[in-house]
C-alpha atoms as a PDB file:
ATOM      1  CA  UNK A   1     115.644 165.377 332.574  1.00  0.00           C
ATOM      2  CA  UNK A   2     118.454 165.265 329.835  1.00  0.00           C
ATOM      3  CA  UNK A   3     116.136 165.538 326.672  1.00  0.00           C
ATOM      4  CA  UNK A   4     118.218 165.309 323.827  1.00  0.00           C
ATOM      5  CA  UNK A   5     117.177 165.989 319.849  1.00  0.00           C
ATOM      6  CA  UNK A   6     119.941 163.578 318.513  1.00  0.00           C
ATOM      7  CA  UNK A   7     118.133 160.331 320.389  1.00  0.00           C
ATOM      8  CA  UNK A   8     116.034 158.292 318.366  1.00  0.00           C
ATOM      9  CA  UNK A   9     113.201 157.405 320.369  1.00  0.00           C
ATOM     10  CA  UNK A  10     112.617 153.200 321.476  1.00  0.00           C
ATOM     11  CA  UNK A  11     109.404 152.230 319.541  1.00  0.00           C
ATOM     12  CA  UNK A  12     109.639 148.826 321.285  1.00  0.00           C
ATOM     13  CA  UNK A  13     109.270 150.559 324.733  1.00  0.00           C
ATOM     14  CA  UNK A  14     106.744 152.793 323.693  1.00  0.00           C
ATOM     15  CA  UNK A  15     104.682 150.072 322.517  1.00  0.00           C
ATOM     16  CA  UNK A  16     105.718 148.233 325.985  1.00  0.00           C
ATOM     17  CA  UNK A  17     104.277 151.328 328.255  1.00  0.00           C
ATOM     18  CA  UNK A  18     101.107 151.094 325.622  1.00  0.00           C
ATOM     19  CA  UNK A  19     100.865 147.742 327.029  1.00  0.00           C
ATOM     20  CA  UNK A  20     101.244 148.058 330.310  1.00  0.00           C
ATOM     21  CA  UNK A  21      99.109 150.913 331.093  1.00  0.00           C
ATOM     22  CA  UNK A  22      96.194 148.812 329.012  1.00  0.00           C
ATOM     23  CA  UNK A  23      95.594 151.509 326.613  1.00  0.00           C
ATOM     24  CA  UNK A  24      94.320 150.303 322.790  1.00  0.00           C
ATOM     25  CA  UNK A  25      96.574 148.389 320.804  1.00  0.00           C
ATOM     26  CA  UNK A  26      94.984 150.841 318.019  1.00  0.00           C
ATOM     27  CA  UNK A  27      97.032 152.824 315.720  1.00  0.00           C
ATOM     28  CA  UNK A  28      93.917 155.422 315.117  1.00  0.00           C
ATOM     29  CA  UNK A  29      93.560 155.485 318.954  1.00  0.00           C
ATOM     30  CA  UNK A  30      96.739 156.646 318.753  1.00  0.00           C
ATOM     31  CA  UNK A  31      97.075 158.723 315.762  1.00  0.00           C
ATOM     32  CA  UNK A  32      94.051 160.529 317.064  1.00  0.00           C
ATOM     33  CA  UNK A  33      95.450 161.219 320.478  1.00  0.00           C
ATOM     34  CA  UNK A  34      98.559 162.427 319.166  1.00  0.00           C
ATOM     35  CA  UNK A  35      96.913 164.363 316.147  1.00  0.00           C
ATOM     36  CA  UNK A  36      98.422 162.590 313.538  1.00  0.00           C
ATOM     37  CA  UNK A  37      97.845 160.293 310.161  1.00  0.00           C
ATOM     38  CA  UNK A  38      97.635 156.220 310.747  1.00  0.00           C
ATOM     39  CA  UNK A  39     100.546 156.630 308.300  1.00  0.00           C
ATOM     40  CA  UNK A  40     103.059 158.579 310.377  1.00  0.00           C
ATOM     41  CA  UNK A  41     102.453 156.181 312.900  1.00  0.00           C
ATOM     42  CA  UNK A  42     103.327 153.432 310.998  1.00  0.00           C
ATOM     43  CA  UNK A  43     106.457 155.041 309.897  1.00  0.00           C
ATOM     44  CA  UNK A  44     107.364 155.160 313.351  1.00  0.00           C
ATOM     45  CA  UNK A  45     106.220 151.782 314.016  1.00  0.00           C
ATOM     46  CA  UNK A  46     108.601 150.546 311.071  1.00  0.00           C
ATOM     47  CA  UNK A  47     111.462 152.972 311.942  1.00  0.00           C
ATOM     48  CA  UNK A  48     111.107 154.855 308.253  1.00  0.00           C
ATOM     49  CA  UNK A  49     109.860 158.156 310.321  1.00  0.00           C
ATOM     50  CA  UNK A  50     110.173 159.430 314.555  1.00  0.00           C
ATOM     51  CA  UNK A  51     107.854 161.230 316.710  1.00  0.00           C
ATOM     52  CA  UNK A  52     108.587 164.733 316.592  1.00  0.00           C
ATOM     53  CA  UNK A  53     109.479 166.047 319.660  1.00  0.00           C
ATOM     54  CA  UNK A  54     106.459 167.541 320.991  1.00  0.00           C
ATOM     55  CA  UNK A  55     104.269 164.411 320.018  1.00  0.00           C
ATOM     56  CA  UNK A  56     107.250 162.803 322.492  1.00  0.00           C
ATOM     57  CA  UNK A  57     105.999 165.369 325.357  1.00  0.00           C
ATOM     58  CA  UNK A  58     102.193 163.568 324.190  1.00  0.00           C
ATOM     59  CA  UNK A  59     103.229 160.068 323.879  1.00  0.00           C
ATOM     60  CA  UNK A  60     105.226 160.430 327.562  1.00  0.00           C
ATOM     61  CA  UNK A  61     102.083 161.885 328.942  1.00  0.00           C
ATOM     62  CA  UNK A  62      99.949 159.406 327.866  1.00  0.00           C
ATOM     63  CA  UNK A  63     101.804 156.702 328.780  1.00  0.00           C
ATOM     64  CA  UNK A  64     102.274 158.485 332.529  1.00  0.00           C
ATOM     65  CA  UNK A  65     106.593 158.305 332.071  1.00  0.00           C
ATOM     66  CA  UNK A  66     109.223 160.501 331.718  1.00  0.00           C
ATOM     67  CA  UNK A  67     110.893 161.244 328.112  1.00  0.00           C
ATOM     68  CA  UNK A  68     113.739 159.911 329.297  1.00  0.00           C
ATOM     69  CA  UNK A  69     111.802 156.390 329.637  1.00  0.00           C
ATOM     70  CA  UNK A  70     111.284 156.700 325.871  1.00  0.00           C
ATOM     71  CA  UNK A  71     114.702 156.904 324.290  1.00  0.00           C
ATOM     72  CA  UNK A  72     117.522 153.888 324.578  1.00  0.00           C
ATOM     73  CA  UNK A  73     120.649 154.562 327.021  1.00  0.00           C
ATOM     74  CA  UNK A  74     123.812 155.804 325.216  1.00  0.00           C
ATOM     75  CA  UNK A  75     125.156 152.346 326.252  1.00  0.00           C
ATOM     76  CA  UNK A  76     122.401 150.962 324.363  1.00  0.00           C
ATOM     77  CA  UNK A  77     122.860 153.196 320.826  1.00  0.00           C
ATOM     78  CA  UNK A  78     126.298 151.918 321.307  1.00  0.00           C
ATOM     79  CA  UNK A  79     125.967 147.873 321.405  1.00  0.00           C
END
């Protein structure tokens, strides 16, 4: 796994794995899960604020993927 600080995690395929494994579309599902405000989630949501990293380690847990799964491809950041 190449887990790297400077990658800004992909909110669209987090909310994607959300999705597919049929968990809640709720934010406070999620905020509570993760043990955070509604608020930061939003931020994330909008792209104002991003999951620190052990919330990542959570948030790949719960969505039963890797971290890697969660962040764009380099070829991606670059387009």
């Amino acid at each position: 796994m190449s887990y790297q600080h400077d990658r800004i995690p992909n909110i669209e395929m987090i909310l994607l794995k959300r999705k597919q494994k049929g968990l809640p579309h709720s934010v406070d599902w999620l905020a509570t899960e993760l043990g955070v405000s509604r608020s930061v989630v939003y931020m994330w949501i909008k792209g104002e604020k991003h999951p620190k990293a052990t919330n990542m380690f959570h948030l790949a847990d719960l969505l039963d993927c890797t971290l890697d799964e969660l962040y764009p491809k380099k070829a991606d950041i670059i387009k």
